[in-house]
Protein backbone atom coordinates (compact mmCIF):
# COMPACT_ATOMS: atom_id res chain seq x y z
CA UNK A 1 51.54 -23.90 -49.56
CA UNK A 2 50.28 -22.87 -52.69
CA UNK A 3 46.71 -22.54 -53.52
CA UNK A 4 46.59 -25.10 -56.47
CA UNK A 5 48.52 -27.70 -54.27
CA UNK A 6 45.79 -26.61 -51.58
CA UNK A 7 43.12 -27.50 -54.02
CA UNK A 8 44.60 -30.57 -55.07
CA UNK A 9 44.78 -32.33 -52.40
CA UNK A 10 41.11 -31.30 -51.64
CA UNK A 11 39.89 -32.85 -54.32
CA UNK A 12 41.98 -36.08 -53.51
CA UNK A 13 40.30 -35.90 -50.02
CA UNK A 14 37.15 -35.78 -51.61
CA UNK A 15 37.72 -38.57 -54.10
CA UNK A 16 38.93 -41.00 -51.55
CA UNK A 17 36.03 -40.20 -49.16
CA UNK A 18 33.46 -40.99 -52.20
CA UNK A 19 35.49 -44.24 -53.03
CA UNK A 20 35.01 -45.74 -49.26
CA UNK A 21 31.57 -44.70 -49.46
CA UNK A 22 31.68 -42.89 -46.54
CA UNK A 23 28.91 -39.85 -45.87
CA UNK A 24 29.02 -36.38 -47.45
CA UNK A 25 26.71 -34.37 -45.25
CA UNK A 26 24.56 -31.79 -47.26
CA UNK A 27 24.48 -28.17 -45.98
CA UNK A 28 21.05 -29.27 -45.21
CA UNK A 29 18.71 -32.01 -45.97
CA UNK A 30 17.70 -32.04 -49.35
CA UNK A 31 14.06 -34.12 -49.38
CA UNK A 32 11.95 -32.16 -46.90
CA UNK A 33 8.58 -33.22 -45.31
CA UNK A 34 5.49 -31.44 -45.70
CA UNK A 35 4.67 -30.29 -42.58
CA UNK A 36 0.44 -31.49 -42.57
CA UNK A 37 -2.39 -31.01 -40.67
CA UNK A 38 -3.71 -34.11 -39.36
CA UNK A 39 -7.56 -35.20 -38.85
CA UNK A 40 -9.12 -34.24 -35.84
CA UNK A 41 -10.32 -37.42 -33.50
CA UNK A 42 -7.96 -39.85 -35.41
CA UNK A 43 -5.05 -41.97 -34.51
CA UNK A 44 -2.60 -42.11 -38.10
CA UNK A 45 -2.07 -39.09 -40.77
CA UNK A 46 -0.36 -39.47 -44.18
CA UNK A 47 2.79 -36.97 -44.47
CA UNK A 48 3.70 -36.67 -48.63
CA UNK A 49 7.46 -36.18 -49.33
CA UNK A 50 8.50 -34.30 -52.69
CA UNK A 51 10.96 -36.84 -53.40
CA UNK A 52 11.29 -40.47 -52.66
CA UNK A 53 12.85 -42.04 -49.91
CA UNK A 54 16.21 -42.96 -50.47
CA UNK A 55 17.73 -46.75 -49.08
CA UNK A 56 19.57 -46.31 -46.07
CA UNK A 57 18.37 -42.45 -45.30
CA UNK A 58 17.69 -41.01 -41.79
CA UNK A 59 14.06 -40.38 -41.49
CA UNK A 60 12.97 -37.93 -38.66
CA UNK A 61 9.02 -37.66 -37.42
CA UNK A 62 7.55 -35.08 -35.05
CA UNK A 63 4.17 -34.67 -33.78
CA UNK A 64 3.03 -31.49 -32.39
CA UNK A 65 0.11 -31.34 -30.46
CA UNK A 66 -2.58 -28.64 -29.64
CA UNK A 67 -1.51 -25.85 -27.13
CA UNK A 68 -4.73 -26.64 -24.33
CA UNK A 69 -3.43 -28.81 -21.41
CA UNK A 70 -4.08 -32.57 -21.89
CA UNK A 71 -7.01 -32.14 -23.90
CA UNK A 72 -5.65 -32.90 -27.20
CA UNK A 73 -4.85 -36.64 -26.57
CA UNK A 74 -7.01 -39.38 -26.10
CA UNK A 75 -4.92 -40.81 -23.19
CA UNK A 76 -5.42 -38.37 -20.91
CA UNK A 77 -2.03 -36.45 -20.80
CA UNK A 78 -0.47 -34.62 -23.42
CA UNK A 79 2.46 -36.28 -22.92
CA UNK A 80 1.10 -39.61 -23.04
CA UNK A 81 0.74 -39.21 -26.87
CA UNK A 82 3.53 -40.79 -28.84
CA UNK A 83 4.55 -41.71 -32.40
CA UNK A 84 3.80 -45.71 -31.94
CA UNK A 85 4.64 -46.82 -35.53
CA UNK A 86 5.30 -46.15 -39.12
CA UNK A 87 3.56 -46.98 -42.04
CA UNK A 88 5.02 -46.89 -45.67
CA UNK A 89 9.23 -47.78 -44.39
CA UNK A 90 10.12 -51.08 -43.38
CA UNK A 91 13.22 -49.84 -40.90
CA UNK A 92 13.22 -50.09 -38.14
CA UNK A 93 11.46 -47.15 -35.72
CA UNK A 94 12.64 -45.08 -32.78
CA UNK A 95 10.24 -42.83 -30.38
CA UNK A 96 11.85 -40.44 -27.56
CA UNK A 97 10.47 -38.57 -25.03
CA UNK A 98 7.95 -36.08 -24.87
CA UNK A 99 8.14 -32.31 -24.48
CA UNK A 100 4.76 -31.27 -23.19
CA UNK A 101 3.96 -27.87 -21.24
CA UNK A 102 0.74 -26.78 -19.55
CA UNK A 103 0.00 -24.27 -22.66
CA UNK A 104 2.76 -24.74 -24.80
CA UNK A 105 1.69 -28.10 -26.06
CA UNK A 106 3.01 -31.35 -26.61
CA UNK A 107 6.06 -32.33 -29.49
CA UNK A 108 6.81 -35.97 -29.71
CA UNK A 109 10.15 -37.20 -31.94
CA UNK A 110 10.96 -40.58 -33.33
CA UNK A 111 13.48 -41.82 -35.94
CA UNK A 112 14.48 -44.73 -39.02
CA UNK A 113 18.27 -44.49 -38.88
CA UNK A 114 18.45 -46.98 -41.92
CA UNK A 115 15.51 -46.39 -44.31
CA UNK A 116 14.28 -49.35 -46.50
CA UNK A 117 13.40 -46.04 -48.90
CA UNK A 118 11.45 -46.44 -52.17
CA UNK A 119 7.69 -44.76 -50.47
CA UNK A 120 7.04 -41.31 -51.89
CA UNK A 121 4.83 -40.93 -48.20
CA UNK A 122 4.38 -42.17 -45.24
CA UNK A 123 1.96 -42.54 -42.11
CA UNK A 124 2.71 -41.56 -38.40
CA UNK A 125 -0.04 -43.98 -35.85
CA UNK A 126 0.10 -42.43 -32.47
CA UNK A 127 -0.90 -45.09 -29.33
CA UNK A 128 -3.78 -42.97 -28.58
CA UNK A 129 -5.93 -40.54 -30.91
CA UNK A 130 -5.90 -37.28 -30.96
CA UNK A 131 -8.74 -35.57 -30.21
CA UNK A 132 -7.93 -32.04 -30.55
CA UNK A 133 -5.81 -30.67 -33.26
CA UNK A 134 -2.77 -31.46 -34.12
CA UNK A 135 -0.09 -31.68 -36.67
CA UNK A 136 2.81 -34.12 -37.98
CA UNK A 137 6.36 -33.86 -39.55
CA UNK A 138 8.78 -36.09 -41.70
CA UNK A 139 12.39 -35.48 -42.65
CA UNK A 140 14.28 -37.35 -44.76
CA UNK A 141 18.44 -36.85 -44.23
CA UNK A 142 20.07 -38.36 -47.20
CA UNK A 143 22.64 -39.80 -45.79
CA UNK A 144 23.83 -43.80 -44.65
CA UNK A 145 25.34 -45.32 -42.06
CA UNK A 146 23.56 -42.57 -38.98
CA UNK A 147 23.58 -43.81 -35.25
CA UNK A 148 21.75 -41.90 -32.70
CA UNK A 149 23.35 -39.57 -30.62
CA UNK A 150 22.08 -37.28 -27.91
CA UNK A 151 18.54 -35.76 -27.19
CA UNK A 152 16.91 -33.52 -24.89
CA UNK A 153 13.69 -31.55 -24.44
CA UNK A 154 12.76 -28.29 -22.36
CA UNK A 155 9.82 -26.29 -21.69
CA UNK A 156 10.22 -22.81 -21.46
CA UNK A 157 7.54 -20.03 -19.84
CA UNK A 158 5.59 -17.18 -21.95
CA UNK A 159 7.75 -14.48 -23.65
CA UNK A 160 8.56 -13.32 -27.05
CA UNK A 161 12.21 -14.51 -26.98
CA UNK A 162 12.92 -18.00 -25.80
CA UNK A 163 16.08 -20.00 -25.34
CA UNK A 164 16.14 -23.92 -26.54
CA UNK A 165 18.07 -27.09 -24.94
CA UNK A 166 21.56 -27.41 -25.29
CA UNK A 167 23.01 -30.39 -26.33
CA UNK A 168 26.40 -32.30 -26.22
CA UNK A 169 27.35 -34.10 -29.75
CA UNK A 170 30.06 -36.44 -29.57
CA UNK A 171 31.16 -36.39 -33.02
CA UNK A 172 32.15 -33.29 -35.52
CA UNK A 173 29.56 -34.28 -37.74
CA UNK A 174 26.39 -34.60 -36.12
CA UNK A 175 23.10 -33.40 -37.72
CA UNK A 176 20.78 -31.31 -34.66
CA UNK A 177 17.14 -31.45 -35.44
CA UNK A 178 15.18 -29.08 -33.46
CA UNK A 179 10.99 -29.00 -33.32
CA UNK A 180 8.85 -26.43 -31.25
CA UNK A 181 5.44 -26.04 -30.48
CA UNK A 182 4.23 -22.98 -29.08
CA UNK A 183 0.93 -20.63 -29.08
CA UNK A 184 2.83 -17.86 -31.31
CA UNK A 185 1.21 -17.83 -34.56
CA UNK A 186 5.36 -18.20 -35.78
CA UNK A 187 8.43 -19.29 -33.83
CA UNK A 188 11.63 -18.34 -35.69
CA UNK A 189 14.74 -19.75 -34.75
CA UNK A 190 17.06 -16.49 -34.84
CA UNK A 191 20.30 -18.45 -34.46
CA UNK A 192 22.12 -18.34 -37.67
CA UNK A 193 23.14 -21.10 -39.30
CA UNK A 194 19.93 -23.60 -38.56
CA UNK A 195 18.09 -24.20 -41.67
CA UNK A 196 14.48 -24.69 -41.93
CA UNK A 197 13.27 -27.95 -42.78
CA UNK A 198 9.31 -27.12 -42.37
CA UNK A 199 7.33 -24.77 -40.92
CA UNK A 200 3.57 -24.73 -40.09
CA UNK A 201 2.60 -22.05 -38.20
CA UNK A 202 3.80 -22.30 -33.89
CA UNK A 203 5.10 -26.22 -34.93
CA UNK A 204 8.48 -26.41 -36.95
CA UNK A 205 11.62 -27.61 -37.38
CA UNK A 206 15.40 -26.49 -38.09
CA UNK A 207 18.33 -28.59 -39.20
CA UNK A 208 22.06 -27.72 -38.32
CA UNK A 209 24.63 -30.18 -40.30
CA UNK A 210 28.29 -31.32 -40.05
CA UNK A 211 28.58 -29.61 -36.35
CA UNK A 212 29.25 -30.57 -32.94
CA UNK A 213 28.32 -27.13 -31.52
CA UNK A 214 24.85 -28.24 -29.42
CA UNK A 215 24.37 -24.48 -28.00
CA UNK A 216 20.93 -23.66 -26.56
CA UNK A 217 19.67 -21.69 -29.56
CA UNK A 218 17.84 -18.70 -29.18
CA UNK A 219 14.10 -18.10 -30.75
CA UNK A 220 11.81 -15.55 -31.84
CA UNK A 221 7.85 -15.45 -31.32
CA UNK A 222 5.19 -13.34 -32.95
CA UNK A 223 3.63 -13.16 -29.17
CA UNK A 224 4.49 -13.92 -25.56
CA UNK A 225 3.56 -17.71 -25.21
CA UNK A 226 5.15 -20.55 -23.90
CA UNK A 227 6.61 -22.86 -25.63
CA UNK A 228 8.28 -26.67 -25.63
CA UNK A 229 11.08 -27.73 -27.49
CA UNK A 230 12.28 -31.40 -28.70
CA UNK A 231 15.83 -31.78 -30.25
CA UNK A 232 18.18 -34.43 -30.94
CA UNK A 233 21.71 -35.03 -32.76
CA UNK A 234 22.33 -38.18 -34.98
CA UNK A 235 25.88 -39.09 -35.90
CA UNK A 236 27.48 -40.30 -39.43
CA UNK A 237 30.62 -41.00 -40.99
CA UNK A 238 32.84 -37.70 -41.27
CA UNK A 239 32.91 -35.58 -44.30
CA UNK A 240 35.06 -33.61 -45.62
CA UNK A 241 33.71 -30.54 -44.48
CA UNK A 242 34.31 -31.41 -41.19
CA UNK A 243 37.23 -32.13 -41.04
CA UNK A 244 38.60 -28.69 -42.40
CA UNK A 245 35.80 -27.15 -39.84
């Protein structure tokens, strides 16, 4: 077939996918949190986005937690610390499990699969303060119409290379958001094709969009530590780009 008849009917795909409304996935998200550093001894902290929230976005929150066994949290467990509620976006919130380690720390994920949108920030309240330091994450996925799909967490002994959690998308467009805590002054995620969403030091987060390959990624750490990893895949309508993937 010929490469203008090629491009012509890529352009009518495109078209008709934009007149049913349905989802065009960005290589990555385009409204990043600011990773921040929360207050010492307190229960909520304020993360600013650089753009507003759009209606109907997917809004992703992490927590990470100091890297001293259960004494960052208030509760009495690392692990016992959780994302409780959001302030500043009326939709309606998620929380999933913790991945807390000994040394490694604590992450803690939660999710607004349809944003209300409008707030230019928002605050994370945790069900217990945190008493030693500690740090908190929002993404904002500007896309509609998201369900959840699969998560998983793993905590993985001290060494300078670590493996993450695999996980098993059911659709070909899934978005995988991956955070890690760890005592390594920097974790890189050396698997290409992740992009990096924020980054604060040993707590961060990667994006991977329009995929349904959930391979156990591989990262990189400026020193042997242990670390935890949280990750989870959300699902929207299918773009373009996936189907030709």
């Amino acid at each position: 077939m010929a490469m203008k008849q090629l491009s012509a009917i890529f352009i009518t795909v495109l078209a008709l996918y934009a007149m049913a409304g349905a989802a065009i996935w960005p290589n990555s998200p385009a409204n990043h949190g600011i990773n921040t550093a929360c207050t010492t001894g307190t229960s909520t902290c304020v993360v600013s986005l650089p753009l507003k929230v759009g209606a109907g976005d997917l809004l992703h929150f992490a927590i990470f937690l100091g890297t001293t066994a259960n004494a960052s949290c208030a509760g009495g467990t690392d692990a016992g610390c959780l994302i409780a509620s959001i302030t500043g976006d009326a939709g309606t919130f998620a929380d999933l499990a913790s991945s807390a380690g000994a040394t490694a720390g604590n992450v803690n994920c939660g999710y607004i699969l349809n944003a209300a949108g409008g707030e230019i920030s928002v605050t994370i309240n945790t069900n217990f303060a945190i008493v030693g330091a500690w740090k908190a994450s929002v993404i904002d996925i500007p896309v509609s119409g998201s369900t959840f799909d699969v998560s998983a967490n793993i905590v993985k002994t001290s060494s300078t290379s670590q493996t993450g959690v695999a996980l098993s998308p059911t659709s070909r467009a899934d978005i995988i958001i991956r955070c890690t805590r760890g005592g390594a002054t920097t974790i890189q995620l050396a698997t290409r094709g992740y992009t990096v969403a924020d980054v604060n030091g040993g707590s961060s987060c990667w994006t991977l969009s329009n995929t349904f390959n959930g391979t156990a990624p591989t990262y990189t750490l400026s020193l042997a530590t242990t670390m935890v990893e949280q990750a989870e895949a959300f699902t929207a309508p299918l773009s373009p780009a996936s189907l030709i993937n």
